[in-house]
C-alpha atoms as a PDB file:
ATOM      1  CA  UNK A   1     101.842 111.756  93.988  1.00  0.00           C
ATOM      2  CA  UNK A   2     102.314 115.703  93.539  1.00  0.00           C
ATOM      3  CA  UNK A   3     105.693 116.787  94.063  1.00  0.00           C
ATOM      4  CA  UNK A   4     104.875 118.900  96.929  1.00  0.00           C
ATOM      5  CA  UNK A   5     103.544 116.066  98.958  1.00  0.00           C
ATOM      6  CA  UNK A   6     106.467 114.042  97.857  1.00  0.00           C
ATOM      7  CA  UNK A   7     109.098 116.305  99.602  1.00  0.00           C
ATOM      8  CA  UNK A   8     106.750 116.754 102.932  1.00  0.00           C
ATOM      9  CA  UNK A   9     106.475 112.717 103.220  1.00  0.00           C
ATOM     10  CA  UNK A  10     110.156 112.322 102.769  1.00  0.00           C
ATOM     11  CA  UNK A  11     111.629 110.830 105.976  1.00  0.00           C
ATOM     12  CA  UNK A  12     114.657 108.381 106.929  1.00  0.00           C
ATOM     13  CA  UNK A  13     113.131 105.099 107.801  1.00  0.00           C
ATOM     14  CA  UNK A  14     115.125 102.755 109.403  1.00  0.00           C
ATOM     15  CA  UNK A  15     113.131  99.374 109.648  1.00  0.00           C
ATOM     16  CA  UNK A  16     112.302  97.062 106.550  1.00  0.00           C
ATOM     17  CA  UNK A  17     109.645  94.345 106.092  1.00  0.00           C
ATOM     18  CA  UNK A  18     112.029  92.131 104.687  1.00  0.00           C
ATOM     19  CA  UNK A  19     109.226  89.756 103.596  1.00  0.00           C
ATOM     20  CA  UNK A  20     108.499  91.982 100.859  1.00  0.00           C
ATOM     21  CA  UNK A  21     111.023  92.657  98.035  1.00  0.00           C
ATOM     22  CA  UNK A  22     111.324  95.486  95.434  1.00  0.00           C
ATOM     23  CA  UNK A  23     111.229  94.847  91.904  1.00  0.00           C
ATOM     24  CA  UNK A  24     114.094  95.485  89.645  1.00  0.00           C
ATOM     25  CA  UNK A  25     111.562  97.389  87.806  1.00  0.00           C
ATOM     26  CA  UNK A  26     111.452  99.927  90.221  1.00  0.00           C
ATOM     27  CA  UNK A  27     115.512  99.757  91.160  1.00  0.00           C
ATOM     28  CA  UNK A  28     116.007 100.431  87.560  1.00  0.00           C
ATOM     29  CA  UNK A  29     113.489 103.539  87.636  1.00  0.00           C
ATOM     30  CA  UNK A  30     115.352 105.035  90.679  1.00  0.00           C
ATOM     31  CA  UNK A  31     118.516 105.043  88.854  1.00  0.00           C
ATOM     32  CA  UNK A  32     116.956 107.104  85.980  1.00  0.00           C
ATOM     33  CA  UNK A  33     115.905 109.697  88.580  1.00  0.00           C
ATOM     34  CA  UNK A  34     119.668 109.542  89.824  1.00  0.00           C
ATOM     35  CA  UNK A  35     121.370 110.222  86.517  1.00  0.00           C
ATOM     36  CA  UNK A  36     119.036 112.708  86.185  1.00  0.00           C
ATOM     37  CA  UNK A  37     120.847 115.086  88.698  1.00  0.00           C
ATOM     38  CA  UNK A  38     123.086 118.049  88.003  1.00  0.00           C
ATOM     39  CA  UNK A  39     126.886 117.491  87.965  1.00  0.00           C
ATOM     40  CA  UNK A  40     129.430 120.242  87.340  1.00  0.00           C
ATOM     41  CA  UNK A  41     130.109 120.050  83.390  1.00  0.00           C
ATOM     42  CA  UNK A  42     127.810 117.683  83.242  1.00  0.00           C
ATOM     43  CA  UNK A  43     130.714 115.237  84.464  1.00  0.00           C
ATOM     44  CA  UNK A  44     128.389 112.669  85.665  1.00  0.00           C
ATOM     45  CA  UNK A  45     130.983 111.497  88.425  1.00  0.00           C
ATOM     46  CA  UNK A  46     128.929 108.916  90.050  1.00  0.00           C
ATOM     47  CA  UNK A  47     128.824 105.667  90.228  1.00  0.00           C
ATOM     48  CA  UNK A  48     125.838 103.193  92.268  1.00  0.00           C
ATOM     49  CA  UNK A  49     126.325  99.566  93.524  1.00  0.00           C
ATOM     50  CA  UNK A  50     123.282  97.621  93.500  1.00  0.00           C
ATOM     51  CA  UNK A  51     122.660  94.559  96.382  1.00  0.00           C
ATOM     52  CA  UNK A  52     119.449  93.267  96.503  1.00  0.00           C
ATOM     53  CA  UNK A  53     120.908  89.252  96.888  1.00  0.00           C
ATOM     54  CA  UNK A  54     120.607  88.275 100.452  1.00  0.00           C
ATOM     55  CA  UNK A  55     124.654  86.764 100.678  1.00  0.00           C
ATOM     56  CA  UNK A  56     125.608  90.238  99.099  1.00  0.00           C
ATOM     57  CA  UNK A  57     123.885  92.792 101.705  1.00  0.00           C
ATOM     58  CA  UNK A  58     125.082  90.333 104.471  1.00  0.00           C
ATOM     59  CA  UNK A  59     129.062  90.879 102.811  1.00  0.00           C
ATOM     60  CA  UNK A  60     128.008  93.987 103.151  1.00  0.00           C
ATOM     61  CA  UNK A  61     127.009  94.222 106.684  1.00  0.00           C
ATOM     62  CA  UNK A  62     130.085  92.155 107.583  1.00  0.00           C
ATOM     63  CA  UNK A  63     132.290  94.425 105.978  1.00  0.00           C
ATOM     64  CA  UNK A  64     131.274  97.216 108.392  1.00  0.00           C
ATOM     65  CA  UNK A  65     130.999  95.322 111.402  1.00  0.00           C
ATOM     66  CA  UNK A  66     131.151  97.105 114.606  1.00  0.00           C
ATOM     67  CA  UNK A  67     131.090  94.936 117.408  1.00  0.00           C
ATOM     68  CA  UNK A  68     129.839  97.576 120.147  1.00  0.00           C
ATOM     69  CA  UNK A  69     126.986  97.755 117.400  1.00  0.00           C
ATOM     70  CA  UNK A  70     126.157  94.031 117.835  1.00  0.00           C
ATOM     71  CA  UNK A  71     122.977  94.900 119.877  1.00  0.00           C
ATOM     72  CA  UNK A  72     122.207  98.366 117.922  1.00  0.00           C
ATOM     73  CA  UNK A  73     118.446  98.708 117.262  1.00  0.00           C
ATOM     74  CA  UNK A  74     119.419 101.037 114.771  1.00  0.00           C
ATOM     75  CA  UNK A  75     121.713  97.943 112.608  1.00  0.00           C
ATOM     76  CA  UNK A  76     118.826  95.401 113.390  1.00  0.00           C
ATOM     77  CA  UNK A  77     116.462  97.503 111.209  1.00  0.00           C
ATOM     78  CA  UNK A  78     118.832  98.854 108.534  1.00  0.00           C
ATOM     79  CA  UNK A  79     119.752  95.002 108.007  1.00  0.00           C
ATOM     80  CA  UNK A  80     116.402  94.256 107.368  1.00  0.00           C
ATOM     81  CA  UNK A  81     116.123  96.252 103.975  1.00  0.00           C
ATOM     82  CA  UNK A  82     115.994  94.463 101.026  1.00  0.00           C
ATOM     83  CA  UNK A  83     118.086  96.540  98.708  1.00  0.00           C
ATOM     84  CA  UNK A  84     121.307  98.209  99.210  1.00  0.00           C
ATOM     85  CA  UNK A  85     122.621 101.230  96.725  1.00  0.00           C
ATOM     86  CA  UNK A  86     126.296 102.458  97.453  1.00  0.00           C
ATOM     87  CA  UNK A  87     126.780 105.744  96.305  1.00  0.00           C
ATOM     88  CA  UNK A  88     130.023 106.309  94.641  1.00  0.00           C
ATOM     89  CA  UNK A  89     131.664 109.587  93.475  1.00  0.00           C
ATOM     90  CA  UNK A  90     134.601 109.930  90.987  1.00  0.00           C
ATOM     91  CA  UNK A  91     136.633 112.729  91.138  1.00  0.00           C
ATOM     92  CA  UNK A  92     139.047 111.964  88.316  1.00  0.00           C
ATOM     93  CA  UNK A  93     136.236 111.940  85.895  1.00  0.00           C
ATOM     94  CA  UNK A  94     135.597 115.956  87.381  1.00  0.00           C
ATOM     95  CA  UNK A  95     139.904 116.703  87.058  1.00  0.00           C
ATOM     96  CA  UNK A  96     139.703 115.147  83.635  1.00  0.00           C
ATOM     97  CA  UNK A  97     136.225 116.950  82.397  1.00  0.00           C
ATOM     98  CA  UNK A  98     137.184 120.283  83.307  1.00  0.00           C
ATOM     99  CA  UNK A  99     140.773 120.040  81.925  1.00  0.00           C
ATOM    100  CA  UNK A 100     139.164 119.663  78.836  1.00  0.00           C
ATOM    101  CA  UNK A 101     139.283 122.659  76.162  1.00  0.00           C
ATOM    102  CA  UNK A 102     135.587 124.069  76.691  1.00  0.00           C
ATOM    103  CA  UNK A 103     136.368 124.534  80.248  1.00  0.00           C
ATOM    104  CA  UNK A 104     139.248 126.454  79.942  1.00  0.00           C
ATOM    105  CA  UNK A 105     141.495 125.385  82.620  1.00  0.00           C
ATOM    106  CA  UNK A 106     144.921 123.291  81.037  1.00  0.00           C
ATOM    107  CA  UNK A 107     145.345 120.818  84.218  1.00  0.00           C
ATOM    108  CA  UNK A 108     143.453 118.901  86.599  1.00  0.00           C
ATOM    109  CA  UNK A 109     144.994 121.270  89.306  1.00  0.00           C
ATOM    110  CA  UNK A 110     142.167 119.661  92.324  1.00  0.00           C
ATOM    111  CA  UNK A 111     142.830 123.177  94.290  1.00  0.00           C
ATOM    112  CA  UNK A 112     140.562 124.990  91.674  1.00  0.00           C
ATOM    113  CA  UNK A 113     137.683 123.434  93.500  1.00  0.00           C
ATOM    114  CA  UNK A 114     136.232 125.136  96.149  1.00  0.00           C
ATOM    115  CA  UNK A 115     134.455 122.003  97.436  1.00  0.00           C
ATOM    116  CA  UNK A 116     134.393 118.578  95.813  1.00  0.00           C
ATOM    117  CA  UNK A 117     131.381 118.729  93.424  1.00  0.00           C
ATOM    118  CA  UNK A 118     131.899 115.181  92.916  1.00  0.00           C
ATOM    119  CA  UNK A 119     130.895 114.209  96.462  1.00  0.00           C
ATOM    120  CA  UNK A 120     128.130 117.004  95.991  1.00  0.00           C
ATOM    121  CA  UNK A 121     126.544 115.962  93.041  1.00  0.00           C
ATOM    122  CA  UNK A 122     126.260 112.037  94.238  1.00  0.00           C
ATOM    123  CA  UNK A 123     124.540 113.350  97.362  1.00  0.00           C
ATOM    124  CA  UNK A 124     122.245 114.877  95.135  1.00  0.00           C
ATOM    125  CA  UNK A 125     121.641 112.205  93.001  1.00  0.00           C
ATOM    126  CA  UNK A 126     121.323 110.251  95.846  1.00  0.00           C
ATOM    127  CA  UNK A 127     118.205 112.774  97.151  1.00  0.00           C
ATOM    128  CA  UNK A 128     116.338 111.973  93.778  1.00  0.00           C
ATOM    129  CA  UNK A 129     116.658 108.468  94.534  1.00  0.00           C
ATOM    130  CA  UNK A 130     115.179 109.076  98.103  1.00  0.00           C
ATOM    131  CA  UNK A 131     112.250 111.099  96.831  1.00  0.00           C
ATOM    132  CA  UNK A 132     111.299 108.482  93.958  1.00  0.00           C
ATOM    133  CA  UNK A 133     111.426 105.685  96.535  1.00  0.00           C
ATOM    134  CA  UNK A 134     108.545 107.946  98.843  1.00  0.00           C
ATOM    135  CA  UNK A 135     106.397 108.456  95.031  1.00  0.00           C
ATOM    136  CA  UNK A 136     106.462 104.577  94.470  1.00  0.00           C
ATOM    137  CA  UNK A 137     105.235 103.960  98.337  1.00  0.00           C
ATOM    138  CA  UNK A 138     108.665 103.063  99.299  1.00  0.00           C
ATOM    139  CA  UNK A 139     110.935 103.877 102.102  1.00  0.00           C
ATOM    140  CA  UNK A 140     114.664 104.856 102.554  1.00  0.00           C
ATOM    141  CA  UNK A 141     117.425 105.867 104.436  1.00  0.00           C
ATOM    142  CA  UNK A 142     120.781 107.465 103.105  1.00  0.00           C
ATOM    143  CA  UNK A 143     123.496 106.837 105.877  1.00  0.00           C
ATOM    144  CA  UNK A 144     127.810 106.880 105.567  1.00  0.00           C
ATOM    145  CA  UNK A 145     130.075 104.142 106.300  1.00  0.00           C
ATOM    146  CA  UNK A 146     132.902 105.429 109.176  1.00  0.00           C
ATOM    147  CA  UNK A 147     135.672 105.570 107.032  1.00  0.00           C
ATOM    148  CA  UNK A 148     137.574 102.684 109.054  1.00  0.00           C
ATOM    149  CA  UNK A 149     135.762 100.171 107.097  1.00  0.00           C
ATOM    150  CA  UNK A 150     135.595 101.889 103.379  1.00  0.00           C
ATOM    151  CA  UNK A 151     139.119  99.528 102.867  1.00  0.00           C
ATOM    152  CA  UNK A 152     136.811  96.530 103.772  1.00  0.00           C
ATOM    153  CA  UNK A 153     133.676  97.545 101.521  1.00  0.00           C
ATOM    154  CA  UNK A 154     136.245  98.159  98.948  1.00  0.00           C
ATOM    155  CA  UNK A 155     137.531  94.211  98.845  1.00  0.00           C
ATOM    156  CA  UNK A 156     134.955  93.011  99.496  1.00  0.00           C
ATOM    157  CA  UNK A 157     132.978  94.206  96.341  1.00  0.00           C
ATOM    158  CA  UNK A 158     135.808  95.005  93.795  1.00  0.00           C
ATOM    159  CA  UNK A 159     135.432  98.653  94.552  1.00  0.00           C
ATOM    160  CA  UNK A 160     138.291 100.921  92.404  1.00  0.00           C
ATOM    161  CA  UNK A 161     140.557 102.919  94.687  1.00  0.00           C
ATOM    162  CA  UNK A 162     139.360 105.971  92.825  1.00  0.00           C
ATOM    163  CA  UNK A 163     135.830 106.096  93.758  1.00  0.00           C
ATOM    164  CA  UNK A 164     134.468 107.671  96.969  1.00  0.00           C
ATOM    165  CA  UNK A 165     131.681 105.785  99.192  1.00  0.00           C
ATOM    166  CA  UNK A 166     129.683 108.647  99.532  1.00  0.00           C
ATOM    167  CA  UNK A 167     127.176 106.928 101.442  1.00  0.00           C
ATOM    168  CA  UNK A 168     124.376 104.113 101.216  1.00  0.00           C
ATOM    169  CA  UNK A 169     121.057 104.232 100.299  1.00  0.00           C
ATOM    170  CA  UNK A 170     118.537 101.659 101.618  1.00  0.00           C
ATOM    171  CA  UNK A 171     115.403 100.633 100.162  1.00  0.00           C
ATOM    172  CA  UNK A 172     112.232  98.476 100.549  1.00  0.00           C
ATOM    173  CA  UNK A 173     108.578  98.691 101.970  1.00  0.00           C
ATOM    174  CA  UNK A 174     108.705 100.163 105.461  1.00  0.00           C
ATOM    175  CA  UNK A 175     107.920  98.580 108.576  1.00  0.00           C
ATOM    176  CA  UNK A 176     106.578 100.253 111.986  1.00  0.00           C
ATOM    177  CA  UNK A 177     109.854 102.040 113.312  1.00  0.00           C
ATOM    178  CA  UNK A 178     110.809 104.565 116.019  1.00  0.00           C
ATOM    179  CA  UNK A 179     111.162 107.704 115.244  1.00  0.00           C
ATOM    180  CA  UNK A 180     114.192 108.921 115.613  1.00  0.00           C
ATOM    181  CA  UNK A 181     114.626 111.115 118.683  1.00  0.00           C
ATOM    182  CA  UNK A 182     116.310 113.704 116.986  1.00  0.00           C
ATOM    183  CA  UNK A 183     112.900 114.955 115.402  1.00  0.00           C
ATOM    184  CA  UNK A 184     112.098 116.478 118.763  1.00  0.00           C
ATOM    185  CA  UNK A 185     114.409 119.122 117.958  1.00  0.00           C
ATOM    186  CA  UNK A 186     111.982 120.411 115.461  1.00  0.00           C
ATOM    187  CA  UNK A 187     112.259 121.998 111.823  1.00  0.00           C
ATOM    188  CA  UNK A 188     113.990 125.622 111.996  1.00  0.00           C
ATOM    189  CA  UNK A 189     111.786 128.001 110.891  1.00  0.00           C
ATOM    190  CA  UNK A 190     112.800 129.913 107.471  1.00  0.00           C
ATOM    191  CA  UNK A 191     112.932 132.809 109.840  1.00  0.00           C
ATOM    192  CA  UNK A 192     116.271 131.070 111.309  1.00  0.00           C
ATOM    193  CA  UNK A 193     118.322 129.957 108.049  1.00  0.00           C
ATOM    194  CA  UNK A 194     116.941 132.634 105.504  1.00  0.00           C
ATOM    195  CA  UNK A 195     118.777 135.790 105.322  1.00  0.00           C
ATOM    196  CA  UNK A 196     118.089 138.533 102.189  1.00  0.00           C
ATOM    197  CA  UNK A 197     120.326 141.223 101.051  1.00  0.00           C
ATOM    198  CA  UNK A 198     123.229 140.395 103.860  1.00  0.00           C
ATOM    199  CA  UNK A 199     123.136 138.002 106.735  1.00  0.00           C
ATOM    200  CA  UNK A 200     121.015 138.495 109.217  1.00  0.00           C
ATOM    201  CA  UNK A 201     118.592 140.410 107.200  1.00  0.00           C
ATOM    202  CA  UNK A 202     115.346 138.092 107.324  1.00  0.00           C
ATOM    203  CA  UNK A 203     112.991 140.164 105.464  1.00  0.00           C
END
């Protein structure tokens, strides 16, 4: 599939056939994409948790249990995937990197950072994994765990305190699924978010 087409057919879907599953095969050539993203000083903070066993993704689901979700459409389908991929960022492994000599700085002083690249370059990481599910014919959704239950996810898979749930990846073939009705708010129009020269200049 050309790139283009790729990007344009990129959309969260939130209901799985669970009938079908997806090969390791594939699981394995989604992570390639992933490591494939850039990370400040080529730091390579990131870290992904694979669940495609049944009793795993249901630990899973326990572990962020929300009872006023117990009827959610939206949980019903998101159960149903076949393959989970927590998305894990490491900061330390940024502090330590760019304490090192080539970098220049002598400390791992964490207010040099203007924003946590670590979190930044998982979410991007995570985007290649999105976009290779849609050029194998899969489907995917990248959603965050409320932060009330990362202490749970954390036990529950031997998670180390030091890495970040960034957020959760789900894979497998897609079933028919509601749009979500967010969409009706439509795409902004470059002529809304592009500015040249200063903001507010569009052209």
């Amino acid at each position: 599939m050309e790139y283009l087409e790729v990007v344009r057919r990129r959309r969260m879907v939130r209901d799985f056939d669970p009938s079908r599953p997806v090969s390791r095969t594939i699981i394995v050539e989604l992570l390639e994409l992933a490591v494939r993203a850039p990370s400040a000083g080529f730091s390579q903070g990131w870290q992904f948790l694979v669940l495609t066993e049944a009793a795993d993704r249901e630990r899973f689901w326990t572990a962020t249990f929300d009872p006023a979700q117990a009827r959610d459409s939206w949980l019903r389908g998101m159960s149903s995937a076949p393959v989970l991929i927590l998305a894990m960022s490491d900061k330390d492994a940024y502090l330590d990197r760019y304490a090192e000599a080539d970098k220049g700085w002598t400390d791992r002083d964490e207010s040099r950072w203007p924003i946590p690249y670590w979190d930044v370059d998982t979410g991007m990481a995570s985007l290649l994994i999105l976009l290779g599910a849609v050029d194998q014919g899969l489907a995917g959704c990248f959603f965050g765990v409320p932060p009330a239950h990362h202490g749970a996810v954390r036990m529950s898979f031997g998670i180390d305190e030091g890495l970040r749930l960034v957020g959760v990846i789900a894979l497998g073939h897609g079933a028919p699924d509601h749009r979500s009705p967010s969409l009706a708010r439509g795409r902004r129009p470059l002529s809304e978010v592009v500015s040249y020269r200063r903001m507010g200049l569009r052209d």
